[in-house]
Protein backbone atom coordinates (compact mmCIF):
# COMPACT_ATOMS: atom_id res chain seq x y z
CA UNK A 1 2.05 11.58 -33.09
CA UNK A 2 1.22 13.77 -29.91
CA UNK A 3 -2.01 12.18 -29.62
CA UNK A 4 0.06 8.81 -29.66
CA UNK A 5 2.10 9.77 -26.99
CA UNK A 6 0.05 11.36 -24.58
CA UNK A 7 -2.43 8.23 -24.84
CA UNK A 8 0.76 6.54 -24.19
CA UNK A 9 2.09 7.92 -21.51
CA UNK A 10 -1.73 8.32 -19.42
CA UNK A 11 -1.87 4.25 -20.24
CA UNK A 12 1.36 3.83 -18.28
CA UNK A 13 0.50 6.13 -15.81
CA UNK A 14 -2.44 4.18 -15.20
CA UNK A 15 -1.01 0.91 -14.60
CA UNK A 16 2.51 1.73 -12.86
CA UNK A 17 0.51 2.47 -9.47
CA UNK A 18 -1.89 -0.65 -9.95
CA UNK A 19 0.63 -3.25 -8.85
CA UNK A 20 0.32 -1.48 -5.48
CA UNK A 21 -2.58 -0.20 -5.21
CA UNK A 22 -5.15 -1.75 -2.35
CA UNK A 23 -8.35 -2.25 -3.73
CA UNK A 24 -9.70 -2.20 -0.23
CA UNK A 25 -9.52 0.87 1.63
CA UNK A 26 -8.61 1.77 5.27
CA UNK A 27 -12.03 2.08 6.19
CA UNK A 28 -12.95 -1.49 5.00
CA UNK A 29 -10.08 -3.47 5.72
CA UNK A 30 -10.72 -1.61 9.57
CA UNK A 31 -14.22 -2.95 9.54
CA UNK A 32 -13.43 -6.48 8.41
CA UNK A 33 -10.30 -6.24 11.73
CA UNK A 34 -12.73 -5.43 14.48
CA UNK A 35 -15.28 -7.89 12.99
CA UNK A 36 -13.24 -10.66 14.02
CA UNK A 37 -10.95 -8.70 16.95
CA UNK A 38 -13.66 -5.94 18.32
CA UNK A 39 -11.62 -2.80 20.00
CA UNK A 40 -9.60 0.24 19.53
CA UNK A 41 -7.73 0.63 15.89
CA UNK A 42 -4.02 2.02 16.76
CA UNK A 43 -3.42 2.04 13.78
CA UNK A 44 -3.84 0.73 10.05
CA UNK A 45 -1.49 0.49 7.18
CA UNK A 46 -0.76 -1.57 3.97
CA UNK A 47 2.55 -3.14 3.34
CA UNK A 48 3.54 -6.00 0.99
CA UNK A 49 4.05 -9.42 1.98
CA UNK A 50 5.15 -12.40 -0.37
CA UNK A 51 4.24 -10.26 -3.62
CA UNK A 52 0.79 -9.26 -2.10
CA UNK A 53 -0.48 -6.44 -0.48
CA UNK A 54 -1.90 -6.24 3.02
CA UNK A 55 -3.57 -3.84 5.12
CA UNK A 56 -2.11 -4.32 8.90
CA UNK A 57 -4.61 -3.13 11.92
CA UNK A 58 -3.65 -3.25 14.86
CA UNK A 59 -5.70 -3.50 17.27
CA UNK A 60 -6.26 -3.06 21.03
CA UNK A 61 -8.72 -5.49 22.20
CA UNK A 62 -11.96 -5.07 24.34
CA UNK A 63 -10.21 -7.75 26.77
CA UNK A 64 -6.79 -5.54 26.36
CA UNK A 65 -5.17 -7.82 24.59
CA UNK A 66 -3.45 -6.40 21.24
CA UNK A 67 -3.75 -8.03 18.02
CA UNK A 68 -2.46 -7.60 14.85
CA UNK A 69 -4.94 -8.67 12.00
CA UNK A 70 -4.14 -8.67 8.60
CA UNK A 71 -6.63 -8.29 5.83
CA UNK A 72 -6.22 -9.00 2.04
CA UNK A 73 -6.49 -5.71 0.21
CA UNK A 74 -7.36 -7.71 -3.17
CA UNK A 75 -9.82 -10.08 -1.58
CA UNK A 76 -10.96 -8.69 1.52
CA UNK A 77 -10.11 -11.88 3.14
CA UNK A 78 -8.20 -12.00 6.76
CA UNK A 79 -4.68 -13.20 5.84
CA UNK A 80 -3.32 -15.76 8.62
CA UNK A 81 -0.06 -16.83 7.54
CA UNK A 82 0.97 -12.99 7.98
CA UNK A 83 3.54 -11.74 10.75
């Protein structure tokens, strides 16, 4: 009955973070930003939009323009319906 429980309680573990947990990391979802808006990252964070998660860079252009690009953390794809 331990045994039970403990395999139990590591499966819940395991899945209660999933739901929000970016399968892209920082360093990616950066890449993919300045591939499409080259410049200084300010900075980069996820955040949860319409029941899916998205990594926010923002980012200070070559041009100086700033730009805020958002990146799918599930699919890697740039997102741009965002805000």
């Amino acid at each position: 009955m331990r045994t039970l429980n403990t395999l139990l309680a590591a499966a819940l573990l395991a899945t209660a973070g999933s739901a929000f947990a970016a399968t892209l990391t920082k360093e990616e979802a950066i890449a993919k930003a300045q591939a499409i808006h080259p410049g200084e990252v300010i900075k980069a964070y996820t955040e949860v939009q319409h029941g899916r998660t998205l990594w926010e860079v923002q980012i200070k252009g070559e041009d100086g323009r700033k730009a805020a690009i958002f990146i799918d953390a599930e699919t890697g794809e740039q997102d741009l319906k965002a805000k």
